[in-house]
PDB file of N, CA and C in Angstrom:
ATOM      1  N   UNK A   1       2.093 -14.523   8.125  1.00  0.00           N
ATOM      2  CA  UNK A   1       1.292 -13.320   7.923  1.00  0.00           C
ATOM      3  C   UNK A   1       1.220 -12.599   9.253  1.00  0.00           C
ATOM      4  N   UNK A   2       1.753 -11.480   9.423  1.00  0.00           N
ATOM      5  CA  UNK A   2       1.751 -10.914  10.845  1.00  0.00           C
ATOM      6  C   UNK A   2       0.576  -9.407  10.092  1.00  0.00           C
ATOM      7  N   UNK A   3      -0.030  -8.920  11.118  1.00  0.00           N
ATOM      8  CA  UNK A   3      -0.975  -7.750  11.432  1.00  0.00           C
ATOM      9  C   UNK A   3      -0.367  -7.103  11.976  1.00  0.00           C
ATOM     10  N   UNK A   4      -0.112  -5.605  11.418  1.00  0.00           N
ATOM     11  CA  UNK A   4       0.268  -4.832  12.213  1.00  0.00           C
ATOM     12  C   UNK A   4       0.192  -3.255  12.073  1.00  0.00           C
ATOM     13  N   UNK A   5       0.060  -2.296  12.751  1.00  0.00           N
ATOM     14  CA  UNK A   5      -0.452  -1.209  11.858  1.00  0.00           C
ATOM     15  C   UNK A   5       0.669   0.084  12.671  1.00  0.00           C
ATOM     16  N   UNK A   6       0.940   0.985  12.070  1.00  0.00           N
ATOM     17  CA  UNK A   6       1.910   1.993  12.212  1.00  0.00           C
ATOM     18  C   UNK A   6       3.089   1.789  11.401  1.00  0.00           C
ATOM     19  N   UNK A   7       4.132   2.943  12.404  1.00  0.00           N
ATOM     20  CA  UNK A   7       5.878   2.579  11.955  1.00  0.00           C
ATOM     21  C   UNK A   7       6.452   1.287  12.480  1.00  0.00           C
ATOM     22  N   UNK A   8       6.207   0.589  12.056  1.00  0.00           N
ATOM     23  CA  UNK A   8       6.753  -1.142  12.311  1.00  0.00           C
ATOM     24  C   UNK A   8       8.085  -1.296  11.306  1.00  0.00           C
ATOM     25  N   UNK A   9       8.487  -0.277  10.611  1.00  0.00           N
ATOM     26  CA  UNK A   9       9.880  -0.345   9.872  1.00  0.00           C
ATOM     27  C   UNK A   9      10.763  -1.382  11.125  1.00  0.00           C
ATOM     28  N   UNK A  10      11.372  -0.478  12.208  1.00  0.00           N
ATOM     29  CA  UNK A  10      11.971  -1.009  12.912  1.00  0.00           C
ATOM     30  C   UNK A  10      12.120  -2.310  13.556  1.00  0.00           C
ATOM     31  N   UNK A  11      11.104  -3.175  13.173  1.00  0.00           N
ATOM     32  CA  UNK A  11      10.426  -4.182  13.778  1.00  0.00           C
ATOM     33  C   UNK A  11      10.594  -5.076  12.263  1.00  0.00           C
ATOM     34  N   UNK A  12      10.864  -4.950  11.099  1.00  0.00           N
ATOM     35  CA  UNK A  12      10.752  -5.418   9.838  1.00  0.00           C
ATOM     36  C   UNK A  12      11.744  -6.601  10.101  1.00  0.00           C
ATOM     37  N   UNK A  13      12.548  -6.678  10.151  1.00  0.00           N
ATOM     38  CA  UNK A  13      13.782  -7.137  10.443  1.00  0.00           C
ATOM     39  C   UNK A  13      13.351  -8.638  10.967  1.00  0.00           C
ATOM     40  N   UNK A  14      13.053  -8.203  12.259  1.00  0.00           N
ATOM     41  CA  UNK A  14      12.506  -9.186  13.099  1.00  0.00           C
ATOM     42  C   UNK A  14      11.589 -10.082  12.928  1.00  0.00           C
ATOM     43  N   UNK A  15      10.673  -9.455  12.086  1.00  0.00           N
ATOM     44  CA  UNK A  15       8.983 -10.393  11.618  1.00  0.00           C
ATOM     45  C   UNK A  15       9.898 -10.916  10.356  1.00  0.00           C
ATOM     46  N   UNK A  16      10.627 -10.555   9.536  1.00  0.00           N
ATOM     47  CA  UNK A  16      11.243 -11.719   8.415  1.00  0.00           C
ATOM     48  C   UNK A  16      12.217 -12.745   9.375  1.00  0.00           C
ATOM     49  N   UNK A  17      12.951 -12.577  10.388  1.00  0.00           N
ATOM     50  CA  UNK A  17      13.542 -13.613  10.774  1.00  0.00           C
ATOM     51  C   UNK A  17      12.744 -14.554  11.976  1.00  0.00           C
ATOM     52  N   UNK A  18      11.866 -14.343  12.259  1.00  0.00           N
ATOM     53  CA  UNK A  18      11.042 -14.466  12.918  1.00  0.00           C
ATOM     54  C   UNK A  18      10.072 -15.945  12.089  1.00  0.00           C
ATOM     55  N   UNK A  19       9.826 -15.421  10.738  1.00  0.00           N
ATOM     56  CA  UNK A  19       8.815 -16.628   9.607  1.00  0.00           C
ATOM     57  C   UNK A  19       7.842 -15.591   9.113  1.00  0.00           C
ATOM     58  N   UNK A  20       7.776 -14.791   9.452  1.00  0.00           N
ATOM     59  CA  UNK A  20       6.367 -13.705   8.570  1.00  0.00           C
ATOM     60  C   UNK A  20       7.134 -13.387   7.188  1.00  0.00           C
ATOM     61  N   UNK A  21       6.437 -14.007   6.109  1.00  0.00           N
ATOM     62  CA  UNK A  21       6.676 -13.602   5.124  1.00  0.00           C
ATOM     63  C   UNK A  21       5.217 -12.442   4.331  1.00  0.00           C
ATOM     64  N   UNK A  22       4.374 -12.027   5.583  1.00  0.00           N
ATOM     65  CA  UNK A  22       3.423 -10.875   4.628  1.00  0.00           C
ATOM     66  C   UNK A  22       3.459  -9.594   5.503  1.00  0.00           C
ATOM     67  N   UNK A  23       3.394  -8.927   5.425  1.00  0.00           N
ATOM     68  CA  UNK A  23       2.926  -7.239   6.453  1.00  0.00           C
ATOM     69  C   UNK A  23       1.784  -7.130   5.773  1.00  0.00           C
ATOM     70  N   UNK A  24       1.158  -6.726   6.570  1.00  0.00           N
ATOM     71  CA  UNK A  24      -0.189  -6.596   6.164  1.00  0.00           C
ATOM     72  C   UNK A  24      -0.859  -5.735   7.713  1.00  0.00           C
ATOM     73  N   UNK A  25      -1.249  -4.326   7.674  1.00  0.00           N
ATOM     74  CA  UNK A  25      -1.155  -3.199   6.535  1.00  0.00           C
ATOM     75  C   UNK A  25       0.219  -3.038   6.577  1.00  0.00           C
ATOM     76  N   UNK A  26       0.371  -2.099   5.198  1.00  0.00           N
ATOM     77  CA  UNK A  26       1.778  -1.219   5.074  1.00  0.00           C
ATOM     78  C   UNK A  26       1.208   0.296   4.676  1.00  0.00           C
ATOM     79  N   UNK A  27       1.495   0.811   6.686  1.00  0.00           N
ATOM     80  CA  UNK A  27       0.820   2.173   6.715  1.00  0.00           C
ATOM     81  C   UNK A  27       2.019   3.465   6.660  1.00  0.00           C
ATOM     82  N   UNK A  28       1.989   3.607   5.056  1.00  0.00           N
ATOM     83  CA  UNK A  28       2.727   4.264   4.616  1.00  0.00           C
ATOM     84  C   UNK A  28       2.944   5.547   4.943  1.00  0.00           C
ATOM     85  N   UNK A  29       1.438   6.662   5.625  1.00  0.00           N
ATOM     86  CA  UNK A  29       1.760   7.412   6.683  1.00  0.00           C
ATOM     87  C   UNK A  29       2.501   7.508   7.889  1.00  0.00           C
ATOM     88  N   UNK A  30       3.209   6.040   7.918  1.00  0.00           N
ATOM     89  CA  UNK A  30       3.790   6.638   9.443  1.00  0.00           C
ATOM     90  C   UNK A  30       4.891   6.588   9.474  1.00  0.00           C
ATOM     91  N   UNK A  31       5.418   6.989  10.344  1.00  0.00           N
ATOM     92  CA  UNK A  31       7.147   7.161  10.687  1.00  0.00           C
ATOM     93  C   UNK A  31       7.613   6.427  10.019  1.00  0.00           C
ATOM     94  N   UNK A  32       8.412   6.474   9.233  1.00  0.00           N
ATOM     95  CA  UNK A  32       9.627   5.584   8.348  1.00  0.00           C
ATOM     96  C   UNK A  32       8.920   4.063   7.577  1.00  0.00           C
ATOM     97  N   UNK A  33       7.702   4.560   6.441  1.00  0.00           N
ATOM     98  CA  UNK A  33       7.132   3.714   6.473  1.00  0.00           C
ATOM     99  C   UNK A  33       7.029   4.246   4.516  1.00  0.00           C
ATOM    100  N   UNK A  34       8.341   5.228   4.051  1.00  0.00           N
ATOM    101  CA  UNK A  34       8.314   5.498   3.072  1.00  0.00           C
ATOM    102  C   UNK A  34       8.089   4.083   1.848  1.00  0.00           C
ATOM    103  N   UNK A  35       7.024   4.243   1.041  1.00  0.00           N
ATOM    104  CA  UNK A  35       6.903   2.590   0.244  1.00  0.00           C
ATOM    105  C   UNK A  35       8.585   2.204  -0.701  1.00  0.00           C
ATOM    106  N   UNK A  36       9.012   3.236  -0.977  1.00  0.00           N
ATOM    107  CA  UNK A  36      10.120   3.150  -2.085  1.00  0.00           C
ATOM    108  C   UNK A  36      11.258   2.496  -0.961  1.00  0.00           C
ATOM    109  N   UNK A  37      11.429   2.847   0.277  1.00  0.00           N
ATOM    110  CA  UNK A  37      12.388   2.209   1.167  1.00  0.00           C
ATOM    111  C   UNK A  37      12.037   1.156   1.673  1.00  0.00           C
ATOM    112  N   UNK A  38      10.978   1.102   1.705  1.00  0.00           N
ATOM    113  CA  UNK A  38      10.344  -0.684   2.152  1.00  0.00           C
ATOM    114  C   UNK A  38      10.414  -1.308   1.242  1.00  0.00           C
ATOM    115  N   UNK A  39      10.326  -1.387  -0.021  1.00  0.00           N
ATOM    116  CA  UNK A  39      10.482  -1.921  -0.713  1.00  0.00           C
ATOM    117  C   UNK A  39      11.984  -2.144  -1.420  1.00  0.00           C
ATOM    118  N   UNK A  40      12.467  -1.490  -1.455  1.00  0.00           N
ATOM    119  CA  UNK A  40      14.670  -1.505  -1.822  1.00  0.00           C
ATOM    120  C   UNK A  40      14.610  -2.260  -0.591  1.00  0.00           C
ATOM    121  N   UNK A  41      14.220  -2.436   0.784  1.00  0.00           N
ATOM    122  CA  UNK A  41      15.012  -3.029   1.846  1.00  0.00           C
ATOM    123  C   UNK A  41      14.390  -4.282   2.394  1.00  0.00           C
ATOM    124  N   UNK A  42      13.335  -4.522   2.222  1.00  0.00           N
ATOM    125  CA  UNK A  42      12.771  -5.901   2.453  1.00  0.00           C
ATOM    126  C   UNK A  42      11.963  -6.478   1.142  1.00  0.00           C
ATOM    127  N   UNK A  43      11.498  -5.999   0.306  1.00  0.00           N
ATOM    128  CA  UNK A  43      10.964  -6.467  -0.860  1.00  0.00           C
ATOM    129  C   UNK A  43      11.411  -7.582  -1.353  1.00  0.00           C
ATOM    130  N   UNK A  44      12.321  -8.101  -1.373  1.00  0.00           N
ATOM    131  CA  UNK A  44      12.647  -9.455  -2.217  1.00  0.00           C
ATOM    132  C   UNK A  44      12.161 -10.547  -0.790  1.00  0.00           C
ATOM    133  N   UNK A  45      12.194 -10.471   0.413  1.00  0.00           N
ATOM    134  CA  UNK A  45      12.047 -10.963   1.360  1.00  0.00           C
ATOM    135  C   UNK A  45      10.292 -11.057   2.324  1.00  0.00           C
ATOM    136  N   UNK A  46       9.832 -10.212   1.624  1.00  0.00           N
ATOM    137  CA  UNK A  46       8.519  -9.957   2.197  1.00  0.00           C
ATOM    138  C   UNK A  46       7.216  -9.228   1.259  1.00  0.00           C
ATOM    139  N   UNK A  47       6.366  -9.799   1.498  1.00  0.00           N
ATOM    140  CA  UNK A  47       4.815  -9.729   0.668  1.00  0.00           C
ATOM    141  C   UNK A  47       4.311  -8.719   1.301  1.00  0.00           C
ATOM    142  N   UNK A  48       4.105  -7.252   0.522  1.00  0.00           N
ATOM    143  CA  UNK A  48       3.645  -6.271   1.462  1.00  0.00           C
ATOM    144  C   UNK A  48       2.054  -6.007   0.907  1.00  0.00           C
ATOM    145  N   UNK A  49       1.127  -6.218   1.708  1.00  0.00           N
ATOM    146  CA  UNK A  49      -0.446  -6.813   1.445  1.00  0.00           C
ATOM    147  C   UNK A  49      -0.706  -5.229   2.492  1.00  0.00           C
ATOM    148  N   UNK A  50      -1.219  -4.350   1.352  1.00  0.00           N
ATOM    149  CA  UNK A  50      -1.756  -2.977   1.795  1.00  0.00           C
ATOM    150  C   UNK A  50      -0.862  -2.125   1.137  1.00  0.00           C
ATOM    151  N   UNK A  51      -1.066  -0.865   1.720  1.00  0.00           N
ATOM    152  CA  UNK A  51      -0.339   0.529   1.305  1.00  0.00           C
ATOM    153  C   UNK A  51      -0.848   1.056  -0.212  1.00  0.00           C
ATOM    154  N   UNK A  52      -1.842   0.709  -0.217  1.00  0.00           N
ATOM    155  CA  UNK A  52      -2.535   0.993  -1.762  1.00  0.00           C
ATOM    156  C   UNK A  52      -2.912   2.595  -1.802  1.00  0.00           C
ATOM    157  N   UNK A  53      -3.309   2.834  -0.227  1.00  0.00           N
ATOM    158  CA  UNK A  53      -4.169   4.581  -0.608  1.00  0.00           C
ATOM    159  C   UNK A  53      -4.091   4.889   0.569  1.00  0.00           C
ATOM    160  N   UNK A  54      -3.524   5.639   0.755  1.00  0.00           N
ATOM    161  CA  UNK A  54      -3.880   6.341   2.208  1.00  0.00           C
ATOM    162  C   UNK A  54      -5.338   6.359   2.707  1.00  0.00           C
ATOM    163  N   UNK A  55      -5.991   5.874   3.466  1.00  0.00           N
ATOM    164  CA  UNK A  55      -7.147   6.281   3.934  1.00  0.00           C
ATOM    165  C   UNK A  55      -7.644   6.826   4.972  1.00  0.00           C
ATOM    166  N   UNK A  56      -6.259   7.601   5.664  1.00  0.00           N
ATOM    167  CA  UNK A  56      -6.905   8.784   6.409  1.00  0.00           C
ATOM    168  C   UNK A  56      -6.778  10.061   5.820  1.00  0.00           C
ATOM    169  N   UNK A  57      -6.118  10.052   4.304  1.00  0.00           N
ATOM    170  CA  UNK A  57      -5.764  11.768   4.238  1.00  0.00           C
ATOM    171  C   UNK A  57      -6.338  11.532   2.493  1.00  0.00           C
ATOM    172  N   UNK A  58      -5.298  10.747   1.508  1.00  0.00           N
ATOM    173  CA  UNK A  58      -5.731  10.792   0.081  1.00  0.00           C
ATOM    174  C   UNK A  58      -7.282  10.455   0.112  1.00  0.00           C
ATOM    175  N   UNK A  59      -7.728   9.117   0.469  1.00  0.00           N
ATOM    176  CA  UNK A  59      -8.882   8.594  -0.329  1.00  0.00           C
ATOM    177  C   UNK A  59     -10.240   9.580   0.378  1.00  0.00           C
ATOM    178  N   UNK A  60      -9.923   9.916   1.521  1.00  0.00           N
ATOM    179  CA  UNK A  60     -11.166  10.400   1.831  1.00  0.00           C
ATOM    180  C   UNK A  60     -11.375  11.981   1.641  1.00  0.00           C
ATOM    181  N   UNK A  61     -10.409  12.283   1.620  1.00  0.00           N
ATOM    182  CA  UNK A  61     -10.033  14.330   1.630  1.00  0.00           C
ATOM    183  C   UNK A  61      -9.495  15.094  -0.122  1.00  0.00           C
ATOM    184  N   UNK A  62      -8.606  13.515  -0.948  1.00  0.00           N
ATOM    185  CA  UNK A  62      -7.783  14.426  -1.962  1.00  0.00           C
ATOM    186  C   UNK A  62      -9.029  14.044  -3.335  1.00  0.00           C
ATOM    187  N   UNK A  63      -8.669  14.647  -4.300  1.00  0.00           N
ATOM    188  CA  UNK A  63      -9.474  14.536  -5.418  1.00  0.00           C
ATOM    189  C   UNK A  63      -9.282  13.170  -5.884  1.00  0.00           C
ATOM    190  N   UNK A  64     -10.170  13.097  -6.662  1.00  0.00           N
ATOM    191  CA  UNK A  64     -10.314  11.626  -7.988  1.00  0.00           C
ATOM    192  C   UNK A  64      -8.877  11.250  -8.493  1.00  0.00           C
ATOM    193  N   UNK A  65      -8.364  12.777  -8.868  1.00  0.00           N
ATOM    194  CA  UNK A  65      -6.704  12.250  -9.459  1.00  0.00           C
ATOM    195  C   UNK A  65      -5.818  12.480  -8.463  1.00  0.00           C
ATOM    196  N   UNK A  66      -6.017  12.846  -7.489  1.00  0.00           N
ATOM    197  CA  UNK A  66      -5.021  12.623  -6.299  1.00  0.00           C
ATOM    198  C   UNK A  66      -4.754  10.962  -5.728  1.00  0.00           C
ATOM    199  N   UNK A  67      -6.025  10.777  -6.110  1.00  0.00           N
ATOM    200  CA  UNK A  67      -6.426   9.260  -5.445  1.00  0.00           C
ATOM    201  C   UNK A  67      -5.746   7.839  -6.596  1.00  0.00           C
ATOM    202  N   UNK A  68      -6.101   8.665  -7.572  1.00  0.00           N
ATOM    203  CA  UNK A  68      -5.805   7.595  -8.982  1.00  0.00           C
ATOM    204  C   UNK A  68      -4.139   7.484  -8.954  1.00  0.00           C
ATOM    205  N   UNK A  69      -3.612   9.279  -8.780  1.00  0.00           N
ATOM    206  CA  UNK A  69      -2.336   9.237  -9.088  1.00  0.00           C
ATOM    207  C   UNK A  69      -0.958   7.963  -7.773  1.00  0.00           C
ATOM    208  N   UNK A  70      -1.835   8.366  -6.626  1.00  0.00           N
ATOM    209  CA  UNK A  70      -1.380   7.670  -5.451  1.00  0.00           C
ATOM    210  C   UNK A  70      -1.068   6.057  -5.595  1.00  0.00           C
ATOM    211  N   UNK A  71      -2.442   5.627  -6.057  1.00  0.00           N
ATOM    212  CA  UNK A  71      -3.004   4.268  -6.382  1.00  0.00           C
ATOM    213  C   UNK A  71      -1.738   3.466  -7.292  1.00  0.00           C
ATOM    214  N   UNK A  72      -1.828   4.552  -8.297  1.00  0.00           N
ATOM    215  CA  UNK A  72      -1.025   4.203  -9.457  1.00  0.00           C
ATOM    216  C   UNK A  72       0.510   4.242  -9.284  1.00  0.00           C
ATOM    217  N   UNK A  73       0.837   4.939  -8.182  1.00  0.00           N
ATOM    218  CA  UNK A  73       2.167   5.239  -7.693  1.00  0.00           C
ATOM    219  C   UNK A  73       3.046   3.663  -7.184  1.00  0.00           C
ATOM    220  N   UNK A  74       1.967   3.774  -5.751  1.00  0.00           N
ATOM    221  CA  UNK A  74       1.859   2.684  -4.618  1.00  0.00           C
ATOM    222  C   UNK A  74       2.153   1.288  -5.434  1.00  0.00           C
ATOM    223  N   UNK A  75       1.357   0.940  -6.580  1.00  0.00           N
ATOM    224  CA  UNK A  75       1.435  -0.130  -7.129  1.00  0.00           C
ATOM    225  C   UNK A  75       2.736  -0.363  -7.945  1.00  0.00           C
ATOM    226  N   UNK A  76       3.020   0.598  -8.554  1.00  0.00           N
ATOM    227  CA  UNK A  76       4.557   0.681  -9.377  1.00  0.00           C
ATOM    228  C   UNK A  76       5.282   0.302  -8.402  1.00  0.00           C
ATOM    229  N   UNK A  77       5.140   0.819  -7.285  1.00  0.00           N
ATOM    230  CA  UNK A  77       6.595   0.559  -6.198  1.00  0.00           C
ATOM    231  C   UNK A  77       6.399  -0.773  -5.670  1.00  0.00           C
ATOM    232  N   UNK A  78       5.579  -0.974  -5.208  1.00  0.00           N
ATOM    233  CA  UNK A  78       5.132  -2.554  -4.424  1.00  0.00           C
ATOM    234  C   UNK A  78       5.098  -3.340  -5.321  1.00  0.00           C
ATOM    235  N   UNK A  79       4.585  -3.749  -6.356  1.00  0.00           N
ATOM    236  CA  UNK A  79       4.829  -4.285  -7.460  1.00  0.00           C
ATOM    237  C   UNK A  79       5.871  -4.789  -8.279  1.00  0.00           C
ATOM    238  N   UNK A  80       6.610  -4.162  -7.924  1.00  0.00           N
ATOM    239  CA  UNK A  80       8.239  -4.530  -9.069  1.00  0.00           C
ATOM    240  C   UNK A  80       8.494  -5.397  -8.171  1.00  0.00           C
ATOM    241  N   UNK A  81       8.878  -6.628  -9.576  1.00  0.00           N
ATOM    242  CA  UNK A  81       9.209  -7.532  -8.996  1.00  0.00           C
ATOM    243  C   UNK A  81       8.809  -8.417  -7.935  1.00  0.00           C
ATOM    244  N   UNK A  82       6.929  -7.997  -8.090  1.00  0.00           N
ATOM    245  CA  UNK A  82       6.241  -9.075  -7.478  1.00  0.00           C
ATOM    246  C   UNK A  82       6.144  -8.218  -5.977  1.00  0.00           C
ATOM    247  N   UNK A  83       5.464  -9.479  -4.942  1.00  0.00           N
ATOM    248  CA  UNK A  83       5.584  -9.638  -3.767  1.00  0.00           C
ATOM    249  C   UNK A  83       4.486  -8.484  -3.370  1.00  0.00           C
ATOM    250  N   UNK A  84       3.406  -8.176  -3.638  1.00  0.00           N
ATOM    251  CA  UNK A  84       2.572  -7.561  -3.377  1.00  0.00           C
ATOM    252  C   UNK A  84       1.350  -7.735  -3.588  1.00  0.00           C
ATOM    253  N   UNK A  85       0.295  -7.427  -2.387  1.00  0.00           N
ATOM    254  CA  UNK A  85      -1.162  -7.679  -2.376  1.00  0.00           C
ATOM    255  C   UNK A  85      -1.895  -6.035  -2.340  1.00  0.00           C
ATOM    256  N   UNK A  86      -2.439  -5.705  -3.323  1.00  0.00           N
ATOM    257  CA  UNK A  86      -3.084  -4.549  -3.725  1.00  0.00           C
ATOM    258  C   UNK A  86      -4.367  -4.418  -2.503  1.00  0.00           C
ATOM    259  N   UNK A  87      -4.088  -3.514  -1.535  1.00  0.00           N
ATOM    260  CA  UNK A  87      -4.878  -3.268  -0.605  1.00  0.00           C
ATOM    261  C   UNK A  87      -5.223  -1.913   0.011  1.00  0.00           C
ATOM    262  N   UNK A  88      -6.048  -0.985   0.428  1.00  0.00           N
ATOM    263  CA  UNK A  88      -6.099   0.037   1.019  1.00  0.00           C
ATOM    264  C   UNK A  88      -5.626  -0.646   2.008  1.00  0.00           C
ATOM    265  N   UNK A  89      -4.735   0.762   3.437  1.00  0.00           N
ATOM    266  CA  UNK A  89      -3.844   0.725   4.578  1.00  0.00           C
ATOM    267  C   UNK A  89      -4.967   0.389   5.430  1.00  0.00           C
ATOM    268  N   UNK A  90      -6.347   0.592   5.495  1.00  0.00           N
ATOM    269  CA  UNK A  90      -7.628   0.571   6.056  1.00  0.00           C
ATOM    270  C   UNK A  90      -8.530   0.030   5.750  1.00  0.00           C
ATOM    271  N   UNK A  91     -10.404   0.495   6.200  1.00  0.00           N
ATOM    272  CA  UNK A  91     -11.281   0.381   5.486  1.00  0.00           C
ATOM    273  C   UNK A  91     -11.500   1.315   4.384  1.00  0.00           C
ATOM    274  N   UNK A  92     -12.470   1.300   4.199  1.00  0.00           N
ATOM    275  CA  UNK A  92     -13.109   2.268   3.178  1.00  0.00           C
ATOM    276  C   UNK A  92     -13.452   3.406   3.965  1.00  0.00           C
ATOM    277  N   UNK A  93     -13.367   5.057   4.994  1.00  0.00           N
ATOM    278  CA  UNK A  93     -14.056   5.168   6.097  1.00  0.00           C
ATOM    279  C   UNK A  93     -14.971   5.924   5.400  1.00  0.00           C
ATOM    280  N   UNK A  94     -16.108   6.083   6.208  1.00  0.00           N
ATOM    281  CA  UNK A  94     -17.336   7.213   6.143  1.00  0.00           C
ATOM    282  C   UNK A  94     -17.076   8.059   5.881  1.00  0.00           C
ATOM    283  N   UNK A  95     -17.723   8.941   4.331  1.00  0.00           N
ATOM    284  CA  UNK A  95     -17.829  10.306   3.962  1.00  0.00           C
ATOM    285  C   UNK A  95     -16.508  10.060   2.673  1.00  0.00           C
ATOM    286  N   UNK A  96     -15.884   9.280   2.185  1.00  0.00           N
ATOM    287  CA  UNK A  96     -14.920   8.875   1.325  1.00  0.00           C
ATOM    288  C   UNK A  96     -15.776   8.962  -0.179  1.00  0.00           C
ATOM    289  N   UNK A  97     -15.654   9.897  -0.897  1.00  0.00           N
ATOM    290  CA  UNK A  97     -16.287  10.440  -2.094  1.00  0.00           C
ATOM    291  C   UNK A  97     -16.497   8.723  -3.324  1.00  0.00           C
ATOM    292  N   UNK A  98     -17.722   8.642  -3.638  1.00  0.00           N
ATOM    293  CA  UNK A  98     -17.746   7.759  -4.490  1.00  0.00           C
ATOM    294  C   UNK A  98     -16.657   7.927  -5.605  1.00  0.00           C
ATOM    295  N   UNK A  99     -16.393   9.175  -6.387  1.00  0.00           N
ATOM    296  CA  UNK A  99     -15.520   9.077  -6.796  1.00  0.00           C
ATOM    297  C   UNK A  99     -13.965   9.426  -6.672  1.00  0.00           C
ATOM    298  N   UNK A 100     -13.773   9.179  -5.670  1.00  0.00           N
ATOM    299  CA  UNK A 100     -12.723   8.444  -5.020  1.00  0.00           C
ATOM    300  C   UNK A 100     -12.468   7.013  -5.072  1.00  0.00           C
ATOM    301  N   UNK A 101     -13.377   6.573  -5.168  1.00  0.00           N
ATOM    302  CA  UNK A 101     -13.730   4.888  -4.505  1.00  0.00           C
ATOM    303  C   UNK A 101     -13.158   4.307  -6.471  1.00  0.00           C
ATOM    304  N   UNK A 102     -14.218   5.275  -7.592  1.00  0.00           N
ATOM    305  CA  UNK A 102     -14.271   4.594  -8.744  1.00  0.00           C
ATOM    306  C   UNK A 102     -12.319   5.009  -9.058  1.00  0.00           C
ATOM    307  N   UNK A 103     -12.079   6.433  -8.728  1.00  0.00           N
ATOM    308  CA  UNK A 103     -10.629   6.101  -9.162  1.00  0.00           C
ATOM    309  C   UNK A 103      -9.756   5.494  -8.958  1.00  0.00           C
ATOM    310  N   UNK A 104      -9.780   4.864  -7.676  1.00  0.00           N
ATOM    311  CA  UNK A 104      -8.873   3.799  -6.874  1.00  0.00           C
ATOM    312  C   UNK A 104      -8.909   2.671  -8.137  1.00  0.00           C
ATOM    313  N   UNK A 105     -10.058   2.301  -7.976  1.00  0.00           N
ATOM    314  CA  UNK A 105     -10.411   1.154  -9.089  1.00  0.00           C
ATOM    315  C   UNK A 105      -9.837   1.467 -10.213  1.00  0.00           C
ATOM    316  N   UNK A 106     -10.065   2.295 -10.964  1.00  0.00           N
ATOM    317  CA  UNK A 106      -9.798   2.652 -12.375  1.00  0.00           C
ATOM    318  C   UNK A 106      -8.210   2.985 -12.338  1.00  0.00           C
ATOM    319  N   UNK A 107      -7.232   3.104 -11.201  1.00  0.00           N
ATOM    320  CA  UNK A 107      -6.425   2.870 -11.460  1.00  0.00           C
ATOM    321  C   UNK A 107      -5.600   1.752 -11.007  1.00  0.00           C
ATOM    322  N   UNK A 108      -6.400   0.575 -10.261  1.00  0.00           N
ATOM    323  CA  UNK A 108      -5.809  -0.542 -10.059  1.00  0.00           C
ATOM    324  C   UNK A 108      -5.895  -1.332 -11.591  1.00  0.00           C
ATOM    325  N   UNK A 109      -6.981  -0.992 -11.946  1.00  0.00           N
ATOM    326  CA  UNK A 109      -7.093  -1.791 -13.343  1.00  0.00           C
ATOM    327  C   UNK A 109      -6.293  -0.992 -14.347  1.00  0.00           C
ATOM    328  N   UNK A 110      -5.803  -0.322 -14.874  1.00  0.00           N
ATOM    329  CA  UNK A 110      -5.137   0.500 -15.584  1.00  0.00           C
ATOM    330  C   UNK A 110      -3.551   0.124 -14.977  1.00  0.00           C
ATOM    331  N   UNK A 111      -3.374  -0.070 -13.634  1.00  0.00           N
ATOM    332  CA  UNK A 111      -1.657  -0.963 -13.403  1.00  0.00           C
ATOM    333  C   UNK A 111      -1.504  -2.044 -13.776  1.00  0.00           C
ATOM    334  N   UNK A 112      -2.654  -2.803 -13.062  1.00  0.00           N
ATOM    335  CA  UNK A 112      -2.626  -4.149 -13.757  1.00  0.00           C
ATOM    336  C   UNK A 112      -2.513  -4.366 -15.344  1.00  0.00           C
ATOM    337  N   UNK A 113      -3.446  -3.843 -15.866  1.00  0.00           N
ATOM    338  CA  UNK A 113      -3.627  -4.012 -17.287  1.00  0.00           C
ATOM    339  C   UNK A 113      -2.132  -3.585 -18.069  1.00  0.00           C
ATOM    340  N   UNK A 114      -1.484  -2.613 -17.640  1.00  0.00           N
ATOM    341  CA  UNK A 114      -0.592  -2.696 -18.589  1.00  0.00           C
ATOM    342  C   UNK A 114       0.952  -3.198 -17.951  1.00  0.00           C
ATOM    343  N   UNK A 115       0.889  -3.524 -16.438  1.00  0.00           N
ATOM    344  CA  UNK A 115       2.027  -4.833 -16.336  1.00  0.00           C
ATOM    345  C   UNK A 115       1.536  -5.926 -15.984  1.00  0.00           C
ATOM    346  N   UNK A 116       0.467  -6.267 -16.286  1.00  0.00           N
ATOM    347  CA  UNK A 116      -0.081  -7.880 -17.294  1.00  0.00           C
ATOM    348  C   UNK A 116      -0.164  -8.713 -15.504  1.00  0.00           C
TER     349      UNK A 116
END
């Protein structure tokens, strides 16, 4: 389990040959940290634990369905085919709209629920 936060793409490589089999965050805001390419390129090889919601720009700034739609995105991609821990990239920060908070939820349960 390595910690690490930014564009650590470049560095991916290394933490799987290295023994890290988790990233944890996967801060999908940053430089080359697209989820659909992290996932085609290390996904069968690595447990990516985060990248659930942006929480410097979606969860605290975009609407309920900006937040749901993201949520719901993030999980389709990290998800296939396993190897993923459903996590915001962050905390929760200050001033982050309650409902924000309930759509995150309502659409972690709504991924889950219908790929079991």
């Amino acid at each position: 389990f390595i910690h690490t936060c930014g564009g650590v793409r470049p560095l991916i490589e290394d933490f799987i040959d290295a023994g890290f089999d988790v990233l944890n965050p996967v801060q999908c805001s940053a430089d080359g940290m697209d989820a659909r390419g992290l996932k085609k390129d290390f996904g069968s090889r690595v447990t990516f634990w985060g990248g659930g919601i942006d929480t410097q720009k979606t969860f605290p700034f975009g609407t309920a369905e900006d937040v749901y739609r993201e949520v719901s995105e993030r999980i389709s991609i990290f998800n296939s085919s396993g190897g993923f821990v459903f996590d915001a990239i962050h905390n929760i920060q200050a001033g982050t709209p309650v409902e924000n908070v309930r759509a995150m939820i309502e659409a972690i349960r709504d991924s889950f629920r219908s790929h079991g």
